[in-house]
PDB file of N, CA and C in Angstrom:
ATOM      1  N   UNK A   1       0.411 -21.448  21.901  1.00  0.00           N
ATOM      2  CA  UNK A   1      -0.446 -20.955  20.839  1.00  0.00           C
ATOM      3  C   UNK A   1       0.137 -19.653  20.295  1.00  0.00           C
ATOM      4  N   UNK A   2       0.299 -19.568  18.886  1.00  0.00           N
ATOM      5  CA  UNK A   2       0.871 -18.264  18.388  1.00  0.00           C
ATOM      6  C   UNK A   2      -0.338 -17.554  17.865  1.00  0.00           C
ATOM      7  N   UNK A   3      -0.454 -16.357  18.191  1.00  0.00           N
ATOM      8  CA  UNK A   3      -1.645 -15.286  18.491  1.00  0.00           C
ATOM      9  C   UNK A   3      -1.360 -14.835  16.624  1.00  0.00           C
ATOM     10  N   UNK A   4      -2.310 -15.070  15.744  1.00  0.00           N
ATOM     11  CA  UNK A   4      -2.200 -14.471  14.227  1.00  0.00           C
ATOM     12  C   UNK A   4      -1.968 -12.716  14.309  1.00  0.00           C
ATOM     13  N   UNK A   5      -2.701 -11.899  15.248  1.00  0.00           N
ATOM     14  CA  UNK A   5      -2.564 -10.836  15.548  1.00  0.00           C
ATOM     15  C   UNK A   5      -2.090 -10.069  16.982  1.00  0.00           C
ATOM     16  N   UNK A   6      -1.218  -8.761  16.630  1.00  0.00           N
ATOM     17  CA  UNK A   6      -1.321  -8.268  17.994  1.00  0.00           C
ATOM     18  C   UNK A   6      -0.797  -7.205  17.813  1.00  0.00           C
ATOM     19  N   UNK A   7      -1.138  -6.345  19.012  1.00  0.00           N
ATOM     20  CA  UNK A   7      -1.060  -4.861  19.079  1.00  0.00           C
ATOM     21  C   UNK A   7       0.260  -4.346  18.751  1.00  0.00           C
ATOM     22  N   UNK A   8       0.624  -3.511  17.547  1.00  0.00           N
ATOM     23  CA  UNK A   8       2.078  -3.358  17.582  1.00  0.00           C
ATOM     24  C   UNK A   8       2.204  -1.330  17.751  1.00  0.00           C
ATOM     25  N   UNK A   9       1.054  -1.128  18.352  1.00  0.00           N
ATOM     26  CA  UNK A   9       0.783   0.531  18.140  1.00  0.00           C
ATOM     27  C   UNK A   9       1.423   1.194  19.521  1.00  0.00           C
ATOM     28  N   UNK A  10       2.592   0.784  20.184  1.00  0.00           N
ATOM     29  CA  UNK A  10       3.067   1.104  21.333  1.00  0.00           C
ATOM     30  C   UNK A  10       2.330   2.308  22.360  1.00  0.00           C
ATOM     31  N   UNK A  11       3.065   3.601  21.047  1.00  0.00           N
ATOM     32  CA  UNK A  11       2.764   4.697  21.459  1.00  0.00           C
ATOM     33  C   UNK A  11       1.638   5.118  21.051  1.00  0.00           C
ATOM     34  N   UNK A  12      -0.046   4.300  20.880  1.00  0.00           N
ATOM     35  CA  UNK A  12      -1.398   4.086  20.574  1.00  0.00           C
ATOM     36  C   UNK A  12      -0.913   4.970  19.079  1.00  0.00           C
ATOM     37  N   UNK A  13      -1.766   5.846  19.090  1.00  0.00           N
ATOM     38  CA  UNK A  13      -2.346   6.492  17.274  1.00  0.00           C
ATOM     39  C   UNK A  13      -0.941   7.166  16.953  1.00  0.00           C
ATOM     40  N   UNK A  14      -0.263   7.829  18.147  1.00  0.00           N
ATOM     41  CA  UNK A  14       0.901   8.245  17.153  1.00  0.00           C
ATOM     42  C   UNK A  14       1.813   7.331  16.668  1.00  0.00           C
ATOM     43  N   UNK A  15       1.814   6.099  16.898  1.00  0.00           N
ATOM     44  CA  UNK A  15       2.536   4.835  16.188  1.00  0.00           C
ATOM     45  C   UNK A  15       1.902   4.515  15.035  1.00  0.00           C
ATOM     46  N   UNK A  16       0.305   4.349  14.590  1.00  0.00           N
ATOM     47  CA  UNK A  16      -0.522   4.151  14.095  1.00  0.00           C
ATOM     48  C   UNK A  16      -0.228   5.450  12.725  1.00  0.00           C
ATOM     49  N   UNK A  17      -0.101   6.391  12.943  1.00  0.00           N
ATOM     50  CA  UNK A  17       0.125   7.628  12.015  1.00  0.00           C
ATOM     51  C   UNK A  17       1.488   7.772  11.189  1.00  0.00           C
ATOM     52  N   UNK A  18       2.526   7.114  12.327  1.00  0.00           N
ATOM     53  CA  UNK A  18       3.785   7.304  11.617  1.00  0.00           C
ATOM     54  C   UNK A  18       3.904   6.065  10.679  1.00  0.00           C
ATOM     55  N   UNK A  19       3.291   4.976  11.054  1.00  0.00           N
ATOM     56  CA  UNK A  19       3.307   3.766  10.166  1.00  0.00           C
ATOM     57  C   UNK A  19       2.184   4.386   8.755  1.00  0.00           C
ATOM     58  N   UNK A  20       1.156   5.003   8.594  1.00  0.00           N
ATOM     59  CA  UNK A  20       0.629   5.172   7.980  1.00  0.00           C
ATOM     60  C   UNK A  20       1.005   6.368   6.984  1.00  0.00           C
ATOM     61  N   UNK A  21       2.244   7.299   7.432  1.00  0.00           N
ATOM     62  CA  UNK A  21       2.856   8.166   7.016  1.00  0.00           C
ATOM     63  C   UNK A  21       4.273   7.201   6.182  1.00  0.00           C
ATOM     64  N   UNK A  22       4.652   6.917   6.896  1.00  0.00           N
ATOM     65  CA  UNK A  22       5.709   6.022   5.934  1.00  0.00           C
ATOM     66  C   UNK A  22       5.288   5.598   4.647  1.00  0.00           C
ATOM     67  N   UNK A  23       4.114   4.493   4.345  1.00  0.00           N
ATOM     68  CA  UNK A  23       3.351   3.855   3.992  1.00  0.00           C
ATOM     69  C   UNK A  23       2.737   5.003   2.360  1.00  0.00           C
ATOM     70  N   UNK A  24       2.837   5.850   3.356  1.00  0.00           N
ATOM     71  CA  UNK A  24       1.799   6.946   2.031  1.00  0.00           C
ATOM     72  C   UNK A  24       3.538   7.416   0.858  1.00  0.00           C
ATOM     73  N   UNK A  25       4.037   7.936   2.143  1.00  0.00           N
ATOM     74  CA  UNK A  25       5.326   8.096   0.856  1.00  0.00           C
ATOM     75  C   UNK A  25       6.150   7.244   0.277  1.00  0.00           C
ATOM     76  N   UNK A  26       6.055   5.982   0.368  1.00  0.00           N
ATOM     77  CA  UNK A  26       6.343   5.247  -0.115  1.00  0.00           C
ATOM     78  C   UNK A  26       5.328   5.170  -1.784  1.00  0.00           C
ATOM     79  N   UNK A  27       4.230   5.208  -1.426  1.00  0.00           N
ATOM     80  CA  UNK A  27       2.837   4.987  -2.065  1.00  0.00           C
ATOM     81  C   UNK A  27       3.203   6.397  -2.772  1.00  0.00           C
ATOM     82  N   UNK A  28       3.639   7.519  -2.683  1.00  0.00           N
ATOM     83  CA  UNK A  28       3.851   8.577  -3.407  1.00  0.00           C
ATOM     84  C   UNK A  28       4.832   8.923  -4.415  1.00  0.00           C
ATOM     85  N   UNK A  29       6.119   8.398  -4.082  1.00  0.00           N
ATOM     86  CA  UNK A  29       7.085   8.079  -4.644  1.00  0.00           C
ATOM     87  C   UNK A  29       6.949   6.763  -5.749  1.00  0.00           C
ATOM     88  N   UNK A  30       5.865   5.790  -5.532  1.00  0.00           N
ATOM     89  CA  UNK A  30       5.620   4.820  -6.825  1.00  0.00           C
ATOM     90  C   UNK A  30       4.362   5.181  -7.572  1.00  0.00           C
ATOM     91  N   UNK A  31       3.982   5.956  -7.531  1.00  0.00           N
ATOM     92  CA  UNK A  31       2.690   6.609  -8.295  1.00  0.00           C
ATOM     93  C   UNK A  31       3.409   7.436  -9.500  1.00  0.00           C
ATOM     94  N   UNK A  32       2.455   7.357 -10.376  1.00  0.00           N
ATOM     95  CA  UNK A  32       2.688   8.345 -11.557  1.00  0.00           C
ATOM     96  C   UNK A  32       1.914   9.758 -11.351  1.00  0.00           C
ATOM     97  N   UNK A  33       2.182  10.708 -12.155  1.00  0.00           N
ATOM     98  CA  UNK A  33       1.833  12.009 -11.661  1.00  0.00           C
ATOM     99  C   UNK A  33       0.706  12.537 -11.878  1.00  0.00           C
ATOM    100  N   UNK A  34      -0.122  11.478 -12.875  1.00  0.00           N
ATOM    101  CA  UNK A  34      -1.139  11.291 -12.618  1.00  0.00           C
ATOM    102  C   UNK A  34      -2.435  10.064 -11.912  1.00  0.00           C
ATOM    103  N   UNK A  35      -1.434   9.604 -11.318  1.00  0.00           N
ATOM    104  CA  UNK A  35      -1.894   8.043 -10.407  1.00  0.00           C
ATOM    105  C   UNK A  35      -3.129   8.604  -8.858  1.00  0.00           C
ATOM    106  N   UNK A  36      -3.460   7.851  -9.033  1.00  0.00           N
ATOM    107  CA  UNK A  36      -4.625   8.232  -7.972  1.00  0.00           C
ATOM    108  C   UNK A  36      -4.123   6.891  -6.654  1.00  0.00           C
ATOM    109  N   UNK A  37      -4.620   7.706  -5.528  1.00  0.00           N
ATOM    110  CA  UNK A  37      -4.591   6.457  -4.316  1.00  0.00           C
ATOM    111  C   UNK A  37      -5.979   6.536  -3.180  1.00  0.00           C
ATOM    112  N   UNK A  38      -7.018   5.690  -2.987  1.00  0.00           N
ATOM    113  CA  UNK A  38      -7.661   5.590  -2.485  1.00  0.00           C
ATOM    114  C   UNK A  38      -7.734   4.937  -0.862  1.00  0.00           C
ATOM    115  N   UNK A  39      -7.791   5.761   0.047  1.00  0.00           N
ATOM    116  CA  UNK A  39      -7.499   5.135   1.486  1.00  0.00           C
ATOM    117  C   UNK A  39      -9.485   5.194   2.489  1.00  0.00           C
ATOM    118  N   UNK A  40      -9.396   3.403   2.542  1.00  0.00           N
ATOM    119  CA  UNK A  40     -10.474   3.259   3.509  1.00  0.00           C
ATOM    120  C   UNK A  40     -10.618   3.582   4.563  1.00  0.00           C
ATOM    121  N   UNK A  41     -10.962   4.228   5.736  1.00  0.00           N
ATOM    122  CA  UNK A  41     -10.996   4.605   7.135  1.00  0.00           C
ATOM    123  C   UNK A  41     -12.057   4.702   8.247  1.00  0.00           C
ATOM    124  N   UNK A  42     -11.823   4.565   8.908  1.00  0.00           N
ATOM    125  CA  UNK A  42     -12.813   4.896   9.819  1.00  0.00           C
ATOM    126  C   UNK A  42     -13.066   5.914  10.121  1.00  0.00           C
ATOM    127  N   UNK A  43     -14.499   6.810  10.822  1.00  0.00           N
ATOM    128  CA  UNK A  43     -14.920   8.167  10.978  1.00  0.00           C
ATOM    129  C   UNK A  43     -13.975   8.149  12.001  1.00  0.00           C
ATOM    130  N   UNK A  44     -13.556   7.667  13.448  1.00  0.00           N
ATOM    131  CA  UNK A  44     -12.214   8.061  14.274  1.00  0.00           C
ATOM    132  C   UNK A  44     -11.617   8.345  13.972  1.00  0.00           C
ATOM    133  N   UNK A  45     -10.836   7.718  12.857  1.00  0.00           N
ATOM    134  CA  UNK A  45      -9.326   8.750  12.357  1.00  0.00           C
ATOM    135  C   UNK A  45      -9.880   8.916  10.888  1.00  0.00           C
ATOM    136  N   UNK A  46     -10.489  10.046  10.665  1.00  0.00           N
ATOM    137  CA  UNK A  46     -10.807  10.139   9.250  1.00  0.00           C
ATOM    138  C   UNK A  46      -9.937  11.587   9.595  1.00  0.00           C
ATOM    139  N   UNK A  47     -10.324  12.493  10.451  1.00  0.00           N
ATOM    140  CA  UNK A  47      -9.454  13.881   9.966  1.00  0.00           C
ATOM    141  C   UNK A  47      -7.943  13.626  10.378  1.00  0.00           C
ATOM    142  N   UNK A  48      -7.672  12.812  11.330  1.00  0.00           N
ATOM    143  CA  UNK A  48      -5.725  12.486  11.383  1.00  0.00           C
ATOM    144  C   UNK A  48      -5.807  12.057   9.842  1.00  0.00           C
ATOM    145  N   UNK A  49      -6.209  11.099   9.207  1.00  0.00           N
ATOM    146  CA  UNK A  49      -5.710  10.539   8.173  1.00  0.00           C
ATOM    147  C   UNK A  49      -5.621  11.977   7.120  1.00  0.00           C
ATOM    148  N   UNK A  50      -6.853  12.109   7.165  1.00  0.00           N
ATOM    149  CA  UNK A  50      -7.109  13.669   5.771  1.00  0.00           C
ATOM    150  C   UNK A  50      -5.893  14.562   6.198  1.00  0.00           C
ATOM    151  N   UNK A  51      -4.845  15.110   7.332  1.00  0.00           N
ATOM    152  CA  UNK A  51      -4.369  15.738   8.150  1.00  0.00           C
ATOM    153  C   UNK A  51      -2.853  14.653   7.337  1.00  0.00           C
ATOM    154  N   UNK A  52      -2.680  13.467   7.379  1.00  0.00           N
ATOM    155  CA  UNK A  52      -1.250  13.234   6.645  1.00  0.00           C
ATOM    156  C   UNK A  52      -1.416  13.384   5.217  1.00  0.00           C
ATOM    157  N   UNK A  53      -2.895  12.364   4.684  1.00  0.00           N
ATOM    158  CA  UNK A  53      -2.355  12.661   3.479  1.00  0.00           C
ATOM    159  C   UNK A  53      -2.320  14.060   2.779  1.00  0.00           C
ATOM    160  N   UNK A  54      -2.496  14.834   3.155  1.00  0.00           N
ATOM    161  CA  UNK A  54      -2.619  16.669   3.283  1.00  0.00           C
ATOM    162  C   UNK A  54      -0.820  16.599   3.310  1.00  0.00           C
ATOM    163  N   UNK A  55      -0.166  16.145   3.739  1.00  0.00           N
ATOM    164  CA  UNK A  55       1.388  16.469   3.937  1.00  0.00           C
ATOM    165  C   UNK A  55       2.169  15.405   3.384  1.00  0.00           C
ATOM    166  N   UNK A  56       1.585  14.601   2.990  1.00  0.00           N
ATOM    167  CA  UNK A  56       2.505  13.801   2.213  1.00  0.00           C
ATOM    168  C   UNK A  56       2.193  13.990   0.624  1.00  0.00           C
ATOM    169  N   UNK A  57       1.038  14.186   0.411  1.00  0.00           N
ATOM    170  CA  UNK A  57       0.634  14.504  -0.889  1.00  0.00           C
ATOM    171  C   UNK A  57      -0.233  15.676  -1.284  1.00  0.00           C
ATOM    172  N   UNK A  58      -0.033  16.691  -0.362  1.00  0.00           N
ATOM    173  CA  UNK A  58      -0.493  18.364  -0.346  1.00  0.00           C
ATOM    174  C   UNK A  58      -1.780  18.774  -0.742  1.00  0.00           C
ATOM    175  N   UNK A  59      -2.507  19.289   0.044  1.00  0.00           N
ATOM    176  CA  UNK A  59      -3.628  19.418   0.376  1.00  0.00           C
ATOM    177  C   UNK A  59      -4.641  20.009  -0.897  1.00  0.00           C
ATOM    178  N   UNK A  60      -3.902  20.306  -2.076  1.00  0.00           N
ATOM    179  CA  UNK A  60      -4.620  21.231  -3.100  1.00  0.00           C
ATOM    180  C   UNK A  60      -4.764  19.698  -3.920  1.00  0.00           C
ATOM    181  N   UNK A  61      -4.505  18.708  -3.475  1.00  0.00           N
ATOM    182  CA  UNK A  61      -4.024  17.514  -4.569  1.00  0.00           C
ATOM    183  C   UNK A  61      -5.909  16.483  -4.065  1.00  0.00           C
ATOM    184  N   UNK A  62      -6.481  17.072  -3.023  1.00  0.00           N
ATOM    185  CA  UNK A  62      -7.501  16.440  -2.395  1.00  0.00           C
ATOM    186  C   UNK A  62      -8.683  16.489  -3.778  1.00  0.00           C
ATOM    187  N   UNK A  63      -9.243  15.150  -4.085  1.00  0.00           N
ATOM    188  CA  UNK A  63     -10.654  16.076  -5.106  1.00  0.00           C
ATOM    189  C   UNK A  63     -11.566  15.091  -4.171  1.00  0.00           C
ATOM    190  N   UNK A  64     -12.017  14.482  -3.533  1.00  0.00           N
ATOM    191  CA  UNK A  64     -13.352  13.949  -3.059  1.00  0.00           C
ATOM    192  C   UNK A  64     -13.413  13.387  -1.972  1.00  0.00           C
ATOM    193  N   UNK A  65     -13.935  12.978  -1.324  1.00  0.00           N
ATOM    194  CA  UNK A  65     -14.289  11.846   0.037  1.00  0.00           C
ATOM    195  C   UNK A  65     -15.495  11.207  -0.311  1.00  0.00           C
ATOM    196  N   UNK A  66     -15.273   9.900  -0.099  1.00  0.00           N
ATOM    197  CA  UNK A  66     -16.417   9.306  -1.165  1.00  0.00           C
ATOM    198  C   UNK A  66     -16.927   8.479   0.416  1.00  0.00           C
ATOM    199  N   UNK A  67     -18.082   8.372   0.542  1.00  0.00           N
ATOM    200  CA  UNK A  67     -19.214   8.557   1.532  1.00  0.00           C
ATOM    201  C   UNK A  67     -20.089   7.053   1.174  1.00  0.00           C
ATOM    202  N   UNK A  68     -19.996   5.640   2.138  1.00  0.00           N
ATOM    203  CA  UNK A  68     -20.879   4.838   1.926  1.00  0.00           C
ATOM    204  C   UNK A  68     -21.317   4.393   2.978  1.00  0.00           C
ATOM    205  N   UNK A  69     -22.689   3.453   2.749  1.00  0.00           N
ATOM    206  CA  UNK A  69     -23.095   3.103   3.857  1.00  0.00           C
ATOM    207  C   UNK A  69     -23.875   1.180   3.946  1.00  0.00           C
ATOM    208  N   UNK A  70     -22.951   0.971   4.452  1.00  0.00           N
ATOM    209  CA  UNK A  70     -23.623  -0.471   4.963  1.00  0.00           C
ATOM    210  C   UNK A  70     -24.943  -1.079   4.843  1.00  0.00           C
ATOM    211  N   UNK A  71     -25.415  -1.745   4.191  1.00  0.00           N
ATOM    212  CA  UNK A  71     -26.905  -2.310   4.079  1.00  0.00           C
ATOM    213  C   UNK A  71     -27.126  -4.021   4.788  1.00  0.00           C
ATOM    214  N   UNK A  72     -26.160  -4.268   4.971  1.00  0.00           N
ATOM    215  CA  UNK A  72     -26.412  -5.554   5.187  1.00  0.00           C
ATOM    216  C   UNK A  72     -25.214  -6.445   4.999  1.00  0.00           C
ATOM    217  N   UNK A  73     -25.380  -7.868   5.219  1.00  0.00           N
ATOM    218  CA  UNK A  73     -24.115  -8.751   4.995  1.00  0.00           C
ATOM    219  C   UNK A  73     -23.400  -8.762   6.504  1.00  0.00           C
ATOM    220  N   UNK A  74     -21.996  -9.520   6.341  1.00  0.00           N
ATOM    221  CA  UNK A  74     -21.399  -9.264   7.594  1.00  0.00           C
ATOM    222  C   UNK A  74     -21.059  -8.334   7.616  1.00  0.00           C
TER     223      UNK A  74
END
């Protein structure tokens, strides 16, 4: 049986960060200079995440954290 998913985070969150750091400058380098990028997260890594994209795309560049909440559905 071939497993659709599996753990590829070796070194747990700091594998998880550097993949997500790659990922952003890549995502920075194809943006226009006025292009916006929106990242979903979980409250666990909400300040690591706020903490890269702060260094990949500099912290004065932040305008919101947009805040929702689940009502229902799956």
């Amino acid at each position: 049986m071939v497993k659709a998913y599996r753990d590829t985070w070796n070194l747990g969150v700091h594998s998880y960060l550097s993949y997500i750091r790659d990922r952003l400058r890549v995502a920075k380098d194809l943006l226009s200079d006025t292009g916006s990028i929106f990242v979903q997260i979980g409250e666990e890594n909400l300040n690591l995440i706020r903490d890269v994209l702060g260094e990949v795309f500099e912290r004065e560049n932040f305008i919101a954290q947009i805040q929702f909440k689940k009502t229902g559905g799956i």
